[in-house]
Structures are given as C-alpha cells and as structure tokens.
N, C-alpha and C. Protein backbone atom coordinates (compact mmCIF):
# COMPACT_ATOMS: atom_id res chain seq x y z
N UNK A 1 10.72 -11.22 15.58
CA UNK A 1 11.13 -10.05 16.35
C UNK A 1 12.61 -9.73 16.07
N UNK A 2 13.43 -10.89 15.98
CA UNK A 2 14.59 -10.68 15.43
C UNK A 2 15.24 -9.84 14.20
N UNK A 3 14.14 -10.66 13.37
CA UNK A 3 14.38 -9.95 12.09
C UNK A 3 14.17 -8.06 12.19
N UNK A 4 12.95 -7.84 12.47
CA UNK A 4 12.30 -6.36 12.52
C UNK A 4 13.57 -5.07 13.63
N UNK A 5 13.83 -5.95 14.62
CA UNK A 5 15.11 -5.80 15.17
C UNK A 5 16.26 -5.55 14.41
N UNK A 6 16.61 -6.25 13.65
CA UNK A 6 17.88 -5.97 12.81
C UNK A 6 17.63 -5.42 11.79
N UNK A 7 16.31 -4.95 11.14
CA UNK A 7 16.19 -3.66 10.25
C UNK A 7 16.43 -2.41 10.61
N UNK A 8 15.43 -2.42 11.96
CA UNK A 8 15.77 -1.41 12.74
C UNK A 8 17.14 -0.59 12.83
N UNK A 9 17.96 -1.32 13.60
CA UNK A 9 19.34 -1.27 14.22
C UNK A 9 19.70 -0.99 12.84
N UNK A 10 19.47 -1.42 11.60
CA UNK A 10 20.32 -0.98 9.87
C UNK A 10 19.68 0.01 9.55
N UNK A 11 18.52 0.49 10.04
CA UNK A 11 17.65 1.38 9.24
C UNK A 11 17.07 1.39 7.88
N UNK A 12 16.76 0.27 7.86
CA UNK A 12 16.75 -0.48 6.41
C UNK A 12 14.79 -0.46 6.59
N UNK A 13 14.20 -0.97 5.40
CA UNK A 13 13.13 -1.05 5.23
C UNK A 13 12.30 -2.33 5.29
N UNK A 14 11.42 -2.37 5.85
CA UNK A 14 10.67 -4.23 5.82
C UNK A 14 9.77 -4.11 4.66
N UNK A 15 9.52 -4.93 4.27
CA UNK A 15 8.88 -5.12 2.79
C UNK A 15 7.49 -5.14 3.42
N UNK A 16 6.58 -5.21 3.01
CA UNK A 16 5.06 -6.15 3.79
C UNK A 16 4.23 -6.45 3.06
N UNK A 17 3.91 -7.64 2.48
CA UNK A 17 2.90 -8.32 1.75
C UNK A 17 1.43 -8.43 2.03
N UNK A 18 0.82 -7.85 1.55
CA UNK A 18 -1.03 -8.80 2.29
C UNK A 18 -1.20 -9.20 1.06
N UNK A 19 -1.48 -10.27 1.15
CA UNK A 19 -2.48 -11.08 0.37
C UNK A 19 -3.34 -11.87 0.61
N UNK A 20 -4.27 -11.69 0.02
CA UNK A 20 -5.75 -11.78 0.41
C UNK A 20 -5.45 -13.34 0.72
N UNK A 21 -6.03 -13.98 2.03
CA UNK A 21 -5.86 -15.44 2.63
C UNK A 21 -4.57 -15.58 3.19
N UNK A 22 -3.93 -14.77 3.17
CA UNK A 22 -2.44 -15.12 4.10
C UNK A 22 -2.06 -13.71 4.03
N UNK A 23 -3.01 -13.18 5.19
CA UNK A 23 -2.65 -11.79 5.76
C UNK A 23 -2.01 -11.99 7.37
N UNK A 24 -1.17 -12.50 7.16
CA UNK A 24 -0.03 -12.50 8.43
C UNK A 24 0.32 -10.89 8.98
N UNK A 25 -0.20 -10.85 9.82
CA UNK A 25 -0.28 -9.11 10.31
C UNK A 25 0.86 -8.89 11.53
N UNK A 26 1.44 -9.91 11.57
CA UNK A 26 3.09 -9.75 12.53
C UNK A 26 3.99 -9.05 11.69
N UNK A 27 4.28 -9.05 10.45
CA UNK A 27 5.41 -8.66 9.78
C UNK A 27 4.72 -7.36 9.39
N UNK A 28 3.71 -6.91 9.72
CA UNK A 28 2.94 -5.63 9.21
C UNK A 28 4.01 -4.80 10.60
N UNK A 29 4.52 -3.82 10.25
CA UNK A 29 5.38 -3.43 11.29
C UNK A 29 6.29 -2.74 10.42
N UNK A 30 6.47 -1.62 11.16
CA UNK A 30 7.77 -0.01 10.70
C UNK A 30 8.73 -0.57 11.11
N UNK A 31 9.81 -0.24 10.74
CA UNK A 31 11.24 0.03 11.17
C UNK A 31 11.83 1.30 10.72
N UNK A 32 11.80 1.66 10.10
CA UNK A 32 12.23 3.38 9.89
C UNK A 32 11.02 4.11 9.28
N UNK A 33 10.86 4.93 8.70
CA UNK A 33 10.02 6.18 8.96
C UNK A 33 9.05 6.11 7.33
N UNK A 34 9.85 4.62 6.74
CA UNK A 34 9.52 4.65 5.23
C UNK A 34 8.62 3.26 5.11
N UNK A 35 7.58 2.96 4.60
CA UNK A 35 7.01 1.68 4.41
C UNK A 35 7.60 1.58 2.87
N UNK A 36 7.04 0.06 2.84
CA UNK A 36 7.12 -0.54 1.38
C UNK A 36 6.14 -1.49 1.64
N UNK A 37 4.62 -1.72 0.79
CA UNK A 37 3.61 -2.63 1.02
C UNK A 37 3.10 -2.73 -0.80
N UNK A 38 3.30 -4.39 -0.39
CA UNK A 38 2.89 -4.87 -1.99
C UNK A 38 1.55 -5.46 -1.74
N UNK A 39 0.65 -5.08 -2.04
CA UNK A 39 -1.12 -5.06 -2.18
C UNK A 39 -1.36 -6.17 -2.96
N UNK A 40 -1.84 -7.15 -2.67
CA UNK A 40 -2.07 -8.04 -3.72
C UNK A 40 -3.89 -8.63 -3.49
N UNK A 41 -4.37 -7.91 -4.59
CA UNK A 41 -5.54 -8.64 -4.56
C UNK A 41 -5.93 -9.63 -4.82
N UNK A 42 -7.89 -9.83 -5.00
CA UNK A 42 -8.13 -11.20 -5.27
C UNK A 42 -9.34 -11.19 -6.03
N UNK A 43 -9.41 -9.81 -6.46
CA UNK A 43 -10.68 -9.76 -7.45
C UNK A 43 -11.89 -9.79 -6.95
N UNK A 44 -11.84 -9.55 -5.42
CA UNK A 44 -13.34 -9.51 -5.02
C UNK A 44 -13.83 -8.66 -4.33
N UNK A 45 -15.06 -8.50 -3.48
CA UNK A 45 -15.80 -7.13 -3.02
C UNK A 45 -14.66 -7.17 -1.83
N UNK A 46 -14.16 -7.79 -1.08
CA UNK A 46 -12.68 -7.70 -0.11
C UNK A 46 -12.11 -7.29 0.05
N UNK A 47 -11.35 -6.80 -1.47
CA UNK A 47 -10.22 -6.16 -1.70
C UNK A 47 -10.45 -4.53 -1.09
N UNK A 48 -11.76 -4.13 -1.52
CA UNK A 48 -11.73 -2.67 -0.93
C UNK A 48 -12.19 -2.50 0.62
N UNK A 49 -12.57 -3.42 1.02
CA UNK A 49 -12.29 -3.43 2.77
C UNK A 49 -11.39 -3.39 3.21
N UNK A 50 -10.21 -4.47 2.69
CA UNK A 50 -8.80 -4.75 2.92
C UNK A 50 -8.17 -3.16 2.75
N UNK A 51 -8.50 -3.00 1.68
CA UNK A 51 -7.84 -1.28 1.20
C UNK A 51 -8.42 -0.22 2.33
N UNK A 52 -9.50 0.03 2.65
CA UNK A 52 -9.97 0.30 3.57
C UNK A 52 -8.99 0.59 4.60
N UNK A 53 -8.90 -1.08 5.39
CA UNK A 53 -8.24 -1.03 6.59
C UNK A 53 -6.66 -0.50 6.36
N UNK A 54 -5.81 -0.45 5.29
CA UNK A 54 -5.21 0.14 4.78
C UNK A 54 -4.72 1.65 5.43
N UNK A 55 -5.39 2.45 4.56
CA UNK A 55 -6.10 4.09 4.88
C UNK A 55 -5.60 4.11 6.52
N UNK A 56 -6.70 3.05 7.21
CA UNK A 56 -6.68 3.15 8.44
C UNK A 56 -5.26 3.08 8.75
N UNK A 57 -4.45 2.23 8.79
CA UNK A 57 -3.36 1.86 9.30
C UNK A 57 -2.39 3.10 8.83
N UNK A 58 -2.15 3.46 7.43
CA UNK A 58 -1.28 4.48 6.99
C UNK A 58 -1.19 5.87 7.65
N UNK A 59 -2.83 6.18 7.97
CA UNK A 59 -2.99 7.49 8.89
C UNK A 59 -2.60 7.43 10.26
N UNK A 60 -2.56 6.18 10.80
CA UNK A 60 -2.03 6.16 11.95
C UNK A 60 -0.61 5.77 12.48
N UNK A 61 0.12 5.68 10.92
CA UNK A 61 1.47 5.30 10.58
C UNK A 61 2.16 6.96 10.57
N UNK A 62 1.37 7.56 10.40
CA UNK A 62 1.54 8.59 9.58
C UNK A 62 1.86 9.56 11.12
N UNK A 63 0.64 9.55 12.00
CA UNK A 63 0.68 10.18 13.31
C UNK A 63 2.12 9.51 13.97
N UNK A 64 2.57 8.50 13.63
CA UNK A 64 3.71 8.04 14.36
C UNK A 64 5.06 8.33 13.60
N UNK A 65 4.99 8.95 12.70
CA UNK A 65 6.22 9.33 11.93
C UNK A 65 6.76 8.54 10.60
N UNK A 66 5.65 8.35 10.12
CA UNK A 66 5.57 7.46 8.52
C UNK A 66 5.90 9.21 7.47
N UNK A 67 6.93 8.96 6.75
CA UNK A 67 7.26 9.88 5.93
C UNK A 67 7.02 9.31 4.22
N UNK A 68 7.41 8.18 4.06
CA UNK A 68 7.56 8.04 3.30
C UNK A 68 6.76 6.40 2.73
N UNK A 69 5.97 6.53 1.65
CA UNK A 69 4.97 5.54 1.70
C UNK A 69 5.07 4.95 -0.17
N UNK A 70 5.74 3.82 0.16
CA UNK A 70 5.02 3.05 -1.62
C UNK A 70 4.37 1.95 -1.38
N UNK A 71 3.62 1.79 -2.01
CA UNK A 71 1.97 1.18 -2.08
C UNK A 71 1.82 0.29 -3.51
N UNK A 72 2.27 -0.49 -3.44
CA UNK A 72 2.38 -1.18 -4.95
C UNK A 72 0.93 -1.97 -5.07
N UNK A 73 0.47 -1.99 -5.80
CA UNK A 73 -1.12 -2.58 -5.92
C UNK A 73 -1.05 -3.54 -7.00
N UNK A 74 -1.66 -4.73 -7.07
CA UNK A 74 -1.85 -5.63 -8.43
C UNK A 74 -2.95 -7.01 -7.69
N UNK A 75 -3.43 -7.53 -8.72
CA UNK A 75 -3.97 -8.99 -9.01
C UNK A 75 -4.15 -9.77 -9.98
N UNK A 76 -4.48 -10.58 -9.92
CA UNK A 76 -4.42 -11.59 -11.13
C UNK A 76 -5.17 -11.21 -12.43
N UNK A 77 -6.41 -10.07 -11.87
CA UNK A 77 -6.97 -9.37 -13.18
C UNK A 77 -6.47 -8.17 -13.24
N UNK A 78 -4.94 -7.62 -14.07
CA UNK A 78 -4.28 -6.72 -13.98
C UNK A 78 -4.85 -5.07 -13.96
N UNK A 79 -6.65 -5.74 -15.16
CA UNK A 79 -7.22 -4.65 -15.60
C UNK A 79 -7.60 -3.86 -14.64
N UNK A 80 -8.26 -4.58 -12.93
CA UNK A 80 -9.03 -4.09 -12.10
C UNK A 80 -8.03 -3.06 -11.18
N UNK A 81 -6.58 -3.48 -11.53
CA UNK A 81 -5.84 -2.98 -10.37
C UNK A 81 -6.06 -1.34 -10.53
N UNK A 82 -6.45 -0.50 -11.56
CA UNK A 82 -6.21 0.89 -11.03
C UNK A 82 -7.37 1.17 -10.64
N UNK A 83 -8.54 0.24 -11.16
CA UNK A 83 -9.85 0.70 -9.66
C UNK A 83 -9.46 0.79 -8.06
N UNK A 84 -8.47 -0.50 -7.98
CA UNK A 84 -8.48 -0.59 -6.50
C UNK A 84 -7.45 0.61 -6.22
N UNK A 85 -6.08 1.25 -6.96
CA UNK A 85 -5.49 2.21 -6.58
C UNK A 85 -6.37 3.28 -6.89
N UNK A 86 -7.47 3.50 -7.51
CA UNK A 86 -8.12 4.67 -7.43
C UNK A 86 -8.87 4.71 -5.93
N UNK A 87 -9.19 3.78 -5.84
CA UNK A 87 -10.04 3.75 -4.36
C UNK A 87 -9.34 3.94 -3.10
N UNK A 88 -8.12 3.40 -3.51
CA UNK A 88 -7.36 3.42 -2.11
C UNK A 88 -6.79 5.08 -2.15
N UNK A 89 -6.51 5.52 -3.34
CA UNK A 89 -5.78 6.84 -3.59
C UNK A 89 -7.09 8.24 -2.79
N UNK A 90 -8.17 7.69 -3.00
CA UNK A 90 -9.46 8.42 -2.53
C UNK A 90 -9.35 8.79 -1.23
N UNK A 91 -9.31 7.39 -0.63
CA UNK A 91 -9.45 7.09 0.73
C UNK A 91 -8.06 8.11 1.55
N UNK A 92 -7.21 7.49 1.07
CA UNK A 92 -5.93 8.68 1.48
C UNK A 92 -6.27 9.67 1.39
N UNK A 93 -6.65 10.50 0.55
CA UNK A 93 -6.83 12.04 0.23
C UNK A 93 -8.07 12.45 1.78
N UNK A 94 -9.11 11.50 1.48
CA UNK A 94 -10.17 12.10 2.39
C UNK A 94 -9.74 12.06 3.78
N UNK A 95 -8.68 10.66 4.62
CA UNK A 95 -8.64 10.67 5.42
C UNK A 95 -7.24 11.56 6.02
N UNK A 96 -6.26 12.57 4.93
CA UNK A 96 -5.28 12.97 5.27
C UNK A 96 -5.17 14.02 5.13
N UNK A 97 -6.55 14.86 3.81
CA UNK A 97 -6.29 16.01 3.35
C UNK A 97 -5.36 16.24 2.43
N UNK A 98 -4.77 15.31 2.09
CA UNK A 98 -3.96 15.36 1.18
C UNK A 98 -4.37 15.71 -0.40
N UNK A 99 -3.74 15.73 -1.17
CA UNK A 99 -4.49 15.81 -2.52
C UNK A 99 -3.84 15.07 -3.85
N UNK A 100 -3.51 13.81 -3.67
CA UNK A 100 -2.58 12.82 -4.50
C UNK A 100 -3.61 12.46 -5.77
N UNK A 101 -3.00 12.68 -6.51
CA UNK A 101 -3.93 12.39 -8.17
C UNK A 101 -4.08 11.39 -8.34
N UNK A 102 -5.17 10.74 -8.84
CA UNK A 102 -5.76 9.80 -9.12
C UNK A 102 -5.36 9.17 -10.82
N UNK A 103 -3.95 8.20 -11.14
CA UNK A 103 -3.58 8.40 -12.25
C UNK A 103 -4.84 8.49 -13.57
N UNK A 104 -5.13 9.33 -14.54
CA UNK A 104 -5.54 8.90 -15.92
C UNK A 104 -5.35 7.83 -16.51
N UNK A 105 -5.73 7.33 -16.94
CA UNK A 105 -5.85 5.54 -17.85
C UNK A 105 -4.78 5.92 -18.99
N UNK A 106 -4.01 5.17 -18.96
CA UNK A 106 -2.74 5.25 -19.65
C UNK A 106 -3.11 5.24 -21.11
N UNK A 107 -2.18 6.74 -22.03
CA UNK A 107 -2.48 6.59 -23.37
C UNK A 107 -1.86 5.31 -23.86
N UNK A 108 -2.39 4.36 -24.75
CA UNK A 108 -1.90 3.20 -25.39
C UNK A 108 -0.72 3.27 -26.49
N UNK A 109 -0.90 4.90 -26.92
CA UNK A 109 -0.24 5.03 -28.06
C UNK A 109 1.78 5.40 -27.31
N UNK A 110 1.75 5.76 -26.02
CA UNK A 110 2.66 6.22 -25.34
C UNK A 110 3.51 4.94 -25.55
N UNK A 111 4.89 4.93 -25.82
CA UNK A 111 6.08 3.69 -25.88
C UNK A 111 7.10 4.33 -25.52
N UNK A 112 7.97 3.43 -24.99
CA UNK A 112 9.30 3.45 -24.28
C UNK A 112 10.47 3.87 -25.22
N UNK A 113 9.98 3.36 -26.63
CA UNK A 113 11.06 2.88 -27.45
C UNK A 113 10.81 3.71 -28.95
C-alpha cells in the first residue's frame, strides 16, 4: 500500500506483471491515468482466458479514467505471441468500439541497418 501510495503522490506509473502461476493481483492497481502491463504467457489454452479477463479489467479501467494503455505481450514460444496480441487486440476493439489494427506478420526482408 505504501509503495502504490508513493507512485501516486509522484504520479509516476506501476509496472504490473501477470504471469501465468504467480498472478499476484494486489499490485494489479492504477496510480495515474496510464497503465504499463507486461503479459507473460505460458503457451497454453489459459493464456486467452487470462487475456480475456484482461479486456475485462482495461474497460473498466477505462470507465475510471485509464487514458493511456501499453500492453507488452510475450512467452517462451516467441512465435505464438502475436496470436495472443491478436486476440487480445480483438477483444479490445469489440468490447470498446474502438478500432486498433491488428499488426500484419512482419516482412522478414525489413532491417534496421
């Protein structure tokens, strides 16, 4: 309580982790108007329930004055992660009206350098 307290009072941002088996849902908690949630899957039919309850929570983050939302997604099978951000990206759209694109599968030939 302390901690979430002194973000607050800074206006600073709380990070929030779920990962699948140590979903500690105390530190799931706003302090200013912006989340930051690192998604970490586990490669199983779970993950899109978990994502699911997600949706749920963001829309009702959202009714309370959530402006600003990053959603970092990954698991140990890197390949699966833009299924699960496609699914979760779905779920947002249907439950907000929103209309957030669903990224394209990255050209291979595209480099930095």
């Amino acid at each position: 309580k302390n901690y979430t307290s002194l973000l607050e009072k800074l206006g600073m941002t709380n990070i929030i982790v779920d990962t699948a088996g140590r979903r500690e849902l105390l530190h799931m908690h706003l302090t200013n108007d912006t989340a930051f949630v690192r998604y970490v899957g586990a490669n199983a039919a779970s993950d899109y329930d978990r994502l699911d309850e997600w949706v749920d929570r963001i829309v009702k983050w959202r009714e309370e004055g959530l402006k600003t939302l990053y959603f970092f997604i990954h698991q140990n099978v890197e390949e699966a992660s833009p299924l699960l951000a496609a699914h979760f990206i779905k779920g947002i759209n249907e439950k907000t009206g929103l209309t957030i694109s669903v990224p394209n599968k990255a050209d291979a030939s595209i480099s930095l350098f």
